[in-house]
PDB file of N, CA and C in Angstrom:
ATOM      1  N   UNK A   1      48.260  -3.106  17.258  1.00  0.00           N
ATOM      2  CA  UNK A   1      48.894  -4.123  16.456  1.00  0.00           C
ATOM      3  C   UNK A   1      48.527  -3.875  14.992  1.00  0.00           C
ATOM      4  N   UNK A   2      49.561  -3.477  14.161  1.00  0.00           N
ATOM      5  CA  UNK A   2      49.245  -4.077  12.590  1.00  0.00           C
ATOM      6  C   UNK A   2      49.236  -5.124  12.053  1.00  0.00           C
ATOM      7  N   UNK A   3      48.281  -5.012  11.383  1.00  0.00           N
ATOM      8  CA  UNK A   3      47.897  -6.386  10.348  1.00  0.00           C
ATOM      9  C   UNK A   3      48.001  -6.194   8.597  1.00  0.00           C
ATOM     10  N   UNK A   4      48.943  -6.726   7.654  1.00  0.00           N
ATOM     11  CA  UNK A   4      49.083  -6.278   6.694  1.00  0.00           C
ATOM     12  C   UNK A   4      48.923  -8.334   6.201  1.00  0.00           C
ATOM     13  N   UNK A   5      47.737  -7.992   5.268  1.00  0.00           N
ATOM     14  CA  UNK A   5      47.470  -8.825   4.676  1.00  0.00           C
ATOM     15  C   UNK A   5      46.770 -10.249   5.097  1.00  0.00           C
ATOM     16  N   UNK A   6      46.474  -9.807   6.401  1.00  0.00           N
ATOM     17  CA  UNK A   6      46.140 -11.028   7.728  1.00  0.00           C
ATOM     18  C   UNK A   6      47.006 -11.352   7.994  1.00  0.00           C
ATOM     19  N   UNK A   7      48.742 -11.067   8.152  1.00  0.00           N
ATOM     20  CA  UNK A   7      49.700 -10.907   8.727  1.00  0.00           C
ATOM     21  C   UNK A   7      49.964  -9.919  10.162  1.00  0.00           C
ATOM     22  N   UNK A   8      50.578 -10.290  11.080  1.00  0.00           N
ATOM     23  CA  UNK A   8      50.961  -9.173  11.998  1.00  0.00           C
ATOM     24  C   UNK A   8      52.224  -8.795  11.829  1.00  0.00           C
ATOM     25  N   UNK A   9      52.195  -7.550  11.804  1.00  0.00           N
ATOM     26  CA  UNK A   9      53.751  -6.810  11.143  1.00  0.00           C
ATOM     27  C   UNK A   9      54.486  -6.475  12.966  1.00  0.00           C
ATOM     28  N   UNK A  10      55.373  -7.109  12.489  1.00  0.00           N
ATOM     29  CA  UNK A  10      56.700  -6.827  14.090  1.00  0.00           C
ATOM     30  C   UNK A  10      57.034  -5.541  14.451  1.00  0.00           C
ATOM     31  N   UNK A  11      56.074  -4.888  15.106  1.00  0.00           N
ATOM     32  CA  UNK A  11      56.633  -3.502  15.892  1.00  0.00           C
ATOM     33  C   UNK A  11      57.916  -3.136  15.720  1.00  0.00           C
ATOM     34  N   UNK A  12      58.753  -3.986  16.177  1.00  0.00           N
ATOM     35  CA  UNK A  12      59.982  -3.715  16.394  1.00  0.00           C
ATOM     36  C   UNK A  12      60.913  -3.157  15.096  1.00  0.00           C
ATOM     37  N   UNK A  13      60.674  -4.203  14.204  1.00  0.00           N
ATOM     38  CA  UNK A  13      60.976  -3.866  12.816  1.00  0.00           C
ATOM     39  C   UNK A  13      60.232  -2.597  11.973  1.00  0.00           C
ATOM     40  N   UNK A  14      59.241  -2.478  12.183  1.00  0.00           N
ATOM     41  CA  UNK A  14      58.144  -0.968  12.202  1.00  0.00           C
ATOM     42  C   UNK A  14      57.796  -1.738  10.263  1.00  0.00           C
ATOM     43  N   UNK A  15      57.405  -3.040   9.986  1.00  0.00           N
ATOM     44  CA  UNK A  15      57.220  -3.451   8.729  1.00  0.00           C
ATOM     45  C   UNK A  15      58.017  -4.421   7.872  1.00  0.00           C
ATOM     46  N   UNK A  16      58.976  -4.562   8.103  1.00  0.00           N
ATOM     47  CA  UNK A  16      60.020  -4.873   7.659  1.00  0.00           C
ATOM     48  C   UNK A  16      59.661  -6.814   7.989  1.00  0.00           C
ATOM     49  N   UNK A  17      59.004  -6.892   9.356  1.00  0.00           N
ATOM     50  CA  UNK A  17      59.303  -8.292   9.218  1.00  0.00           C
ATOM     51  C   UNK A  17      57.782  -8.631  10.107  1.00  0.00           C
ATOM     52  N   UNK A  18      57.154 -10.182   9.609  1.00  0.00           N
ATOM     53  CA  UNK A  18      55.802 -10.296  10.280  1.00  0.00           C
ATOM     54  C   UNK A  18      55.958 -11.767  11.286  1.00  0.00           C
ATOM     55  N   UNK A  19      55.049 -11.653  12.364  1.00  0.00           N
ATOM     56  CA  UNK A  19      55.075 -12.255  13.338  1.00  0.00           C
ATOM     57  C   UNK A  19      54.499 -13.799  13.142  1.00  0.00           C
ATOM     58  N   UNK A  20      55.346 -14.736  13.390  1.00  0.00           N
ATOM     59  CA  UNK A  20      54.391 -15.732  12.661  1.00  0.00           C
ATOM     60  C   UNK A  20      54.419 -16.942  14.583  1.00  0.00           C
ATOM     61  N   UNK A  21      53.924 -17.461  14.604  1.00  0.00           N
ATOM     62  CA  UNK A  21      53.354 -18.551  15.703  1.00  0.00           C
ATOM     63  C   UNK A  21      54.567 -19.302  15.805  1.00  0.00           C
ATOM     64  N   UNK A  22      54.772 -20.042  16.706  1.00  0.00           N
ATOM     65  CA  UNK A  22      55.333 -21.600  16.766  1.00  0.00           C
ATOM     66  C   UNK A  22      55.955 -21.614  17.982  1.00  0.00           C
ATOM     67  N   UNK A  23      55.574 -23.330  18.426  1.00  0.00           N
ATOM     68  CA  UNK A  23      56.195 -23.578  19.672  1.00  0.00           C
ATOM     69  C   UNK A  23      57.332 -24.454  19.669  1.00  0.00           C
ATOM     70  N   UNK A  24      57.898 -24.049  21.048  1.00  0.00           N
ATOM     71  CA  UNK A  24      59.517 -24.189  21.541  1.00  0.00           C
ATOM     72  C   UNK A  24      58.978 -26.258  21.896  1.00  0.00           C
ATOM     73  N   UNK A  25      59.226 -26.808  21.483  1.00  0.00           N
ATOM     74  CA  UNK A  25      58.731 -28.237  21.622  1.00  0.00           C
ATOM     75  C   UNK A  25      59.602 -28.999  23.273  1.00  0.00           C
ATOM     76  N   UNK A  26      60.863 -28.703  23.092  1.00  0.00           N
ATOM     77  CA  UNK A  26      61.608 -29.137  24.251  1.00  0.00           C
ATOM     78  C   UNK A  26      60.813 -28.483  25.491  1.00  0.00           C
ATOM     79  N   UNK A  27      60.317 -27.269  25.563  1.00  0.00           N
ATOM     80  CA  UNK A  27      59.947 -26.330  26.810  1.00  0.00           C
ATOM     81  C   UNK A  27      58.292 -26.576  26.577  1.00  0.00           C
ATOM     82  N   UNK A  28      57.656 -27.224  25.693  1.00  0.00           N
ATOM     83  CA  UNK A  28      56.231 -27.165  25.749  1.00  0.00           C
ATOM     84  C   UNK A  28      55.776 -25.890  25.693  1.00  0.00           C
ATOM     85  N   UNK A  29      55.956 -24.950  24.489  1.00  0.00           N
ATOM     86  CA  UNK A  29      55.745 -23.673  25.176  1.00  0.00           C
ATOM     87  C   UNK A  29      55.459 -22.889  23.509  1.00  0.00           C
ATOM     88  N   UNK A  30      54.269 -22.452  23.549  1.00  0.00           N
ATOM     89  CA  UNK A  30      53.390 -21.463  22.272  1.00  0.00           C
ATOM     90  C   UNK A  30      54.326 -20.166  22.368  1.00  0.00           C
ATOM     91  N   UNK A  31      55.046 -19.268  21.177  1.00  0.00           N
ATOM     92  CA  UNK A  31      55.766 -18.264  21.329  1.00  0.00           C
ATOM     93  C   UNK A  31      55.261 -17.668  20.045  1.00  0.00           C
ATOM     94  N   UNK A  32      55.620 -16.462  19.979  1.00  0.00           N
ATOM     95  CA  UNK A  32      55.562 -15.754  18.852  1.00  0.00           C
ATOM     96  C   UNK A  32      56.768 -15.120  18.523  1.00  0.00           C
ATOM     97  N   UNK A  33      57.238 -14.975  17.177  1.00  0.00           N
ATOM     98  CA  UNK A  33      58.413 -14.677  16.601  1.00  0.00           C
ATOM     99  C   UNK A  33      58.728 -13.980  15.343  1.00  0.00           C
ATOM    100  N   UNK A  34      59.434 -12.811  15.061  1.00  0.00           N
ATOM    101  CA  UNK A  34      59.459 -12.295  13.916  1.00  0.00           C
ATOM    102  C   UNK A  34      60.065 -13.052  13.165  1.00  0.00           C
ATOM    103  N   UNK A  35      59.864 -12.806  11.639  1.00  0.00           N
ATOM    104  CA  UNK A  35      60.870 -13.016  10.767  1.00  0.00           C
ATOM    105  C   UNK A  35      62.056 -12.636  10.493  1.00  0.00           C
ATOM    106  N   UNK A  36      62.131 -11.560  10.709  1.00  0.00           N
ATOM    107  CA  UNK A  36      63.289 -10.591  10.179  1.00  0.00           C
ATOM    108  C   UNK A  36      64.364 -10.337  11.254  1.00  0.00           C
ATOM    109  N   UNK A  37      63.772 -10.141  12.893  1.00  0.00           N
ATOM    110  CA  UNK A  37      64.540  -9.577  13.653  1.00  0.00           C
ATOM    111  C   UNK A  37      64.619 -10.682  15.036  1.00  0.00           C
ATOM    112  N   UNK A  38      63.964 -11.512  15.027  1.00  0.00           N
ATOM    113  CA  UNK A  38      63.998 -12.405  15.682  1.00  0.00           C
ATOM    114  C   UNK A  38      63.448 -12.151  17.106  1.00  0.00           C
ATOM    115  N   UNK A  39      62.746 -11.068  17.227  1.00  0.00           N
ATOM    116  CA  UNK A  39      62.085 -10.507  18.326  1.00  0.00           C
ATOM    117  C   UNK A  39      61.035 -11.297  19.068  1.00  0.00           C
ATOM    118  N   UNK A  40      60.404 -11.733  19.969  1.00  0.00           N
ATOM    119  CA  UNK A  40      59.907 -12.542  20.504  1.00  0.00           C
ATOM    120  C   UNK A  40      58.799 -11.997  21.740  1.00  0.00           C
ATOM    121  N   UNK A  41      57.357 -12.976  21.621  1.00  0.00           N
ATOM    122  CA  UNK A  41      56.743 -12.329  22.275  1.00  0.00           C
ATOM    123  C   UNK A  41      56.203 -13.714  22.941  1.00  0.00           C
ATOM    124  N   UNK A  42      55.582 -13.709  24.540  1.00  0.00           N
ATOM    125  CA  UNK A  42      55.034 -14.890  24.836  1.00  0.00           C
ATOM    126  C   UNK A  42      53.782 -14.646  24.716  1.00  0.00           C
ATOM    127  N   UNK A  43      52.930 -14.089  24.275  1.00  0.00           N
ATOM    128  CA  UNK A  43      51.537 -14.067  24.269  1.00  0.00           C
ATOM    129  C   UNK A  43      51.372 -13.266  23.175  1.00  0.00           C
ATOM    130  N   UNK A  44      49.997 -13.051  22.716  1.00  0.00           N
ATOM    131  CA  UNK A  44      49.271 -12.739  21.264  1.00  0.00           C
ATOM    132  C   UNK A  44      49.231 -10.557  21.230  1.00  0.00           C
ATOM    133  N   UNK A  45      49.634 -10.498  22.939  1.00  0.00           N
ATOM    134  CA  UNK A  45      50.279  -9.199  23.341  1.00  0.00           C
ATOM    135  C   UNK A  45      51.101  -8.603  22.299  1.00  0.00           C
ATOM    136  N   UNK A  46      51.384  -8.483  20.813  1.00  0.00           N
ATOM    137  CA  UNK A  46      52.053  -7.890  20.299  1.00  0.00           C
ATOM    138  C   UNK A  46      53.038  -6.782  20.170  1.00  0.00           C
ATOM    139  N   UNK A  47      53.459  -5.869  20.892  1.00  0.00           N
ATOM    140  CA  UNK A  47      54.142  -4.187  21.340  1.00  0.00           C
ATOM    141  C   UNK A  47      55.312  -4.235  21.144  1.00  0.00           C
ATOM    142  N   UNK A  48      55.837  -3.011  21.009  1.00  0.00           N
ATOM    143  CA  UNK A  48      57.052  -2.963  21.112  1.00  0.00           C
ATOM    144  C   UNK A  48      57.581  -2.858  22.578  1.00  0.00           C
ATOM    145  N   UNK A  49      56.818  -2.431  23.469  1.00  0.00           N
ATOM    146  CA  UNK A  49      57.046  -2.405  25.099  1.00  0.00           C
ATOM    147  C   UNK A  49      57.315  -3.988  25.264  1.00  0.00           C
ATOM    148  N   UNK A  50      57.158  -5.363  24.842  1.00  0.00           N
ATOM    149  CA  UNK A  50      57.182  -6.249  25.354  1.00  0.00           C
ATOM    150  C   UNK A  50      57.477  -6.862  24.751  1.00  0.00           C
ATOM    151  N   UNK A  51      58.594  -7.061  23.613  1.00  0.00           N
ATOM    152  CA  UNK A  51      59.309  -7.740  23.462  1.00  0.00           C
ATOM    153  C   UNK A  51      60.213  -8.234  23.587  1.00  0.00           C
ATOM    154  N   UNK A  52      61.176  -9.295  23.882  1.00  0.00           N
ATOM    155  CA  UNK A  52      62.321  -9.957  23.880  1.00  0.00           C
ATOM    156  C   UNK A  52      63.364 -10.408  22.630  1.00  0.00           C
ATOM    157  N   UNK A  53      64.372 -10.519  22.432  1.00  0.00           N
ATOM    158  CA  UNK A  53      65.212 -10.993  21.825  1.00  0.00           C
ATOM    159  C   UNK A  53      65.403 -12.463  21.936  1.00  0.00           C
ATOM    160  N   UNK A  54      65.005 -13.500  20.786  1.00  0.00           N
ATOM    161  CA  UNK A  54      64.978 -14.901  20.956  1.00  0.00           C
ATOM    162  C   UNK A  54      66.077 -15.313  21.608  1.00  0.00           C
ATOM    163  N   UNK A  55      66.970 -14.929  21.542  1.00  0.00           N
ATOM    164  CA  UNK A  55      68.536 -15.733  21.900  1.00  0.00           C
ATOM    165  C   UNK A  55      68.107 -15.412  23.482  1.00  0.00           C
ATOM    166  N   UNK A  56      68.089 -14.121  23.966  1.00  0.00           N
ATOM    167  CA  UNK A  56      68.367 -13.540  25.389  1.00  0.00           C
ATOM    168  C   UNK A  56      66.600 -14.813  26.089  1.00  0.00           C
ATOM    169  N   UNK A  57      65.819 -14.621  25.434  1.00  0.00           N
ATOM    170  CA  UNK A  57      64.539 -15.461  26.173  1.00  0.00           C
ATOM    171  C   UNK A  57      64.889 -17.221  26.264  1.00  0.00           C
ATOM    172  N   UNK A  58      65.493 -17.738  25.337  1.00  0.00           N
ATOM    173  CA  UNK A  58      65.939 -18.942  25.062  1.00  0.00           C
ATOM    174  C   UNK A  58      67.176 -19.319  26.151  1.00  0.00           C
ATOM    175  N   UNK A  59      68.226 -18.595  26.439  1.00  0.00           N
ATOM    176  CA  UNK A  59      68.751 -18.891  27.371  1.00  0.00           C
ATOM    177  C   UNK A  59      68.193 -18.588  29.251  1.00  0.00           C
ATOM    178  N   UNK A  60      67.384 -18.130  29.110  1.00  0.00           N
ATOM    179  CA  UNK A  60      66.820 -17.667  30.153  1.00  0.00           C
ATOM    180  C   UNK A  60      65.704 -18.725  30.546  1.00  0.00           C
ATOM    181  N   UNK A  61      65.456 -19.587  29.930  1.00  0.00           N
ATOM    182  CA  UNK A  61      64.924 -21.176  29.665  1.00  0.00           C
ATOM    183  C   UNK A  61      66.185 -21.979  29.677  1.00  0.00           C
ATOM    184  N   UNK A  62      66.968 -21.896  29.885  1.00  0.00           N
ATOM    185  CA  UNK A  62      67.936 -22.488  29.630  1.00  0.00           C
ATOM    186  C   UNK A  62      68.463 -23.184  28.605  1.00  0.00           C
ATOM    187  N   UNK A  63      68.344 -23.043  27.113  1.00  0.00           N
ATOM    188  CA  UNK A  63      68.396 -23.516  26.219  1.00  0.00           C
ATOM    189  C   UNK A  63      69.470 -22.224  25.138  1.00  0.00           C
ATOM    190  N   UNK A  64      69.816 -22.963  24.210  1.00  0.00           N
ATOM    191  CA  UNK A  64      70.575 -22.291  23.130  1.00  0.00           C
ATOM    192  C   UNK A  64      69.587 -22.325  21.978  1.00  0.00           C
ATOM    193  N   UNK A  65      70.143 -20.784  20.582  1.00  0.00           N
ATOM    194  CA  UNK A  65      69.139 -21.573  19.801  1.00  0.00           C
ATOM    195  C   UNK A  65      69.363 -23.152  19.244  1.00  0.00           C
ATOM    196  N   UNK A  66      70.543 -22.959  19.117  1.00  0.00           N
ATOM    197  CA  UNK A  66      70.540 -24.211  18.513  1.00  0.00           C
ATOM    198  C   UNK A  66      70.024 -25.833  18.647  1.00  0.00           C
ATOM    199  N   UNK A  67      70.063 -25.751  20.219  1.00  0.00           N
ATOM    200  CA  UNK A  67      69.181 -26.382  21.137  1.00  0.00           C
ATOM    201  C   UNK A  67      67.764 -26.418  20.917  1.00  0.00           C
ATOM    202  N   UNK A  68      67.417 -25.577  20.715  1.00  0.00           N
ATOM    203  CA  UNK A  68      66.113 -25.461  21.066  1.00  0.00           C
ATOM    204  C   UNK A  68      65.332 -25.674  19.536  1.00  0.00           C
ATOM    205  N   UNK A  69      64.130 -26.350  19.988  1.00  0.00           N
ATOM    206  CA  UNK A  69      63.403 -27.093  18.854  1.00  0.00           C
ATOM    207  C   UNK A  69      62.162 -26.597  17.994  1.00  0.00           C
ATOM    208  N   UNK A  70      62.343 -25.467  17.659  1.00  0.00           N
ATOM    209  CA  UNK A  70      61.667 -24.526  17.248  1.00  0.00           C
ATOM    210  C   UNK A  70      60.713 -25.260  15.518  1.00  0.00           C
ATOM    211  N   UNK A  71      59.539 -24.798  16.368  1.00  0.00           N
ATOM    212  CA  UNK A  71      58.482 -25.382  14.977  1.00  0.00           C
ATOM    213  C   UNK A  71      57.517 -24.180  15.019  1.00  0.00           C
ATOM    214  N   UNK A  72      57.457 -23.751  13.285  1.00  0.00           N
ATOM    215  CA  UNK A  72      56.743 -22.763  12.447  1.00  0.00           C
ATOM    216  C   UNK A  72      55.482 -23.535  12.716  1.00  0.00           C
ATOM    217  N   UNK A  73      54.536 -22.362  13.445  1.00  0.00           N
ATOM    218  CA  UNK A  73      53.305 -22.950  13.418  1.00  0.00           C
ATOM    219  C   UNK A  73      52.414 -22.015  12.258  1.00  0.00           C
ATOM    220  N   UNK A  74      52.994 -21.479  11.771  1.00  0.00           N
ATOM    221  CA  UNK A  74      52.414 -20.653  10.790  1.00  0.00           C
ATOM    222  C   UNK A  74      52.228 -18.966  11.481  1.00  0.00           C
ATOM    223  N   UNK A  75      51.702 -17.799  10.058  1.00  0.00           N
ATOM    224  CA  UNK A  75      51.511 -16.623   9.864  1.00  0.00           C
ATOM    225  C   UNK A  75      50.281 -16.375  10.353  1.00  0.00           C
ATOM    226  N   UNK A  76      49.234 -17.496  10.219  1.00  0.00           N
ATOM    227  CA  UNK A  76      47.882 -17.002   9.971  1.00  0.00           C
ATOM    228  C   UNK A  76      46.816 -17.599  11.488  1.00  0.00           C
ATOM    229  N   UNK A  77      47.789 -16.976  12.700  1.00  0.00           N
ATOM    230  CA  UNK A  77      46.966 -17.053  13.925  1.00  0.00           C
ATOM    231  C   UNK A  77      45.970 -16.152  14.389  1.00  0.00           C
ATOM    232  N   UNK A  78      46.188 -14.866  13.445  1.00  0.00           N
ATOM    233  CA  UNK A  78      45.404 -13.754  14.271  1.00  0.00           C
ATOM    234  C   UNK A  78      44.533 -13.713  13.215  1.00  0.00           C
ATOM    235  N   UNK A  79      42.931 -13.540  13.524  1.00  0.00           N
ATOM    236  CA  UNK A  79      41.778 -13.339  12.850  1.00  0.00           C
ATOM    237  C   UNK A  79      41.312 -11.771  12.445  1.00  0.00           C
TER     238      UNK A  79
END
């Protein structure tokens, strides 16, 4: 996992965009999420092997984004 600035930088994006916290409030549920690409991880597991696409994980919960109640828990989870 990279860390640029006490940021985690999104594999997926290879820099371009950093991983910041927040949970899905309707589903009770801690996620992690890029900025840039919207890539999605359920645990602090960072990789590019294991990520998801928010839209494709969100309906698979059964929810839309638009639906779904997404709160920025902030950048600064990883120590």
């Amino acid at each position: 996992m990279k860390i640029f600035n006490g940021k985690v930088v999104c594999p997926r994006c290879d820099g371009n965009g950093l991983v910041y916290k927040s949970k899905i409030t309707n589903l009770d549920l801690i996620i992690y999420i890029c900025d840039e690409c919207e890539a999605c991880w359920k645990d602090e597991k960072i990789r590019l092997e294991n990520f998801q696409d928010l839209t494709t994980f969100l309906e698979s919960k059964g929810l839309t984004y638009k639906d779904a109640q997404i709160h920025d828990l902030g950048y600064e989870w990883k120590s």
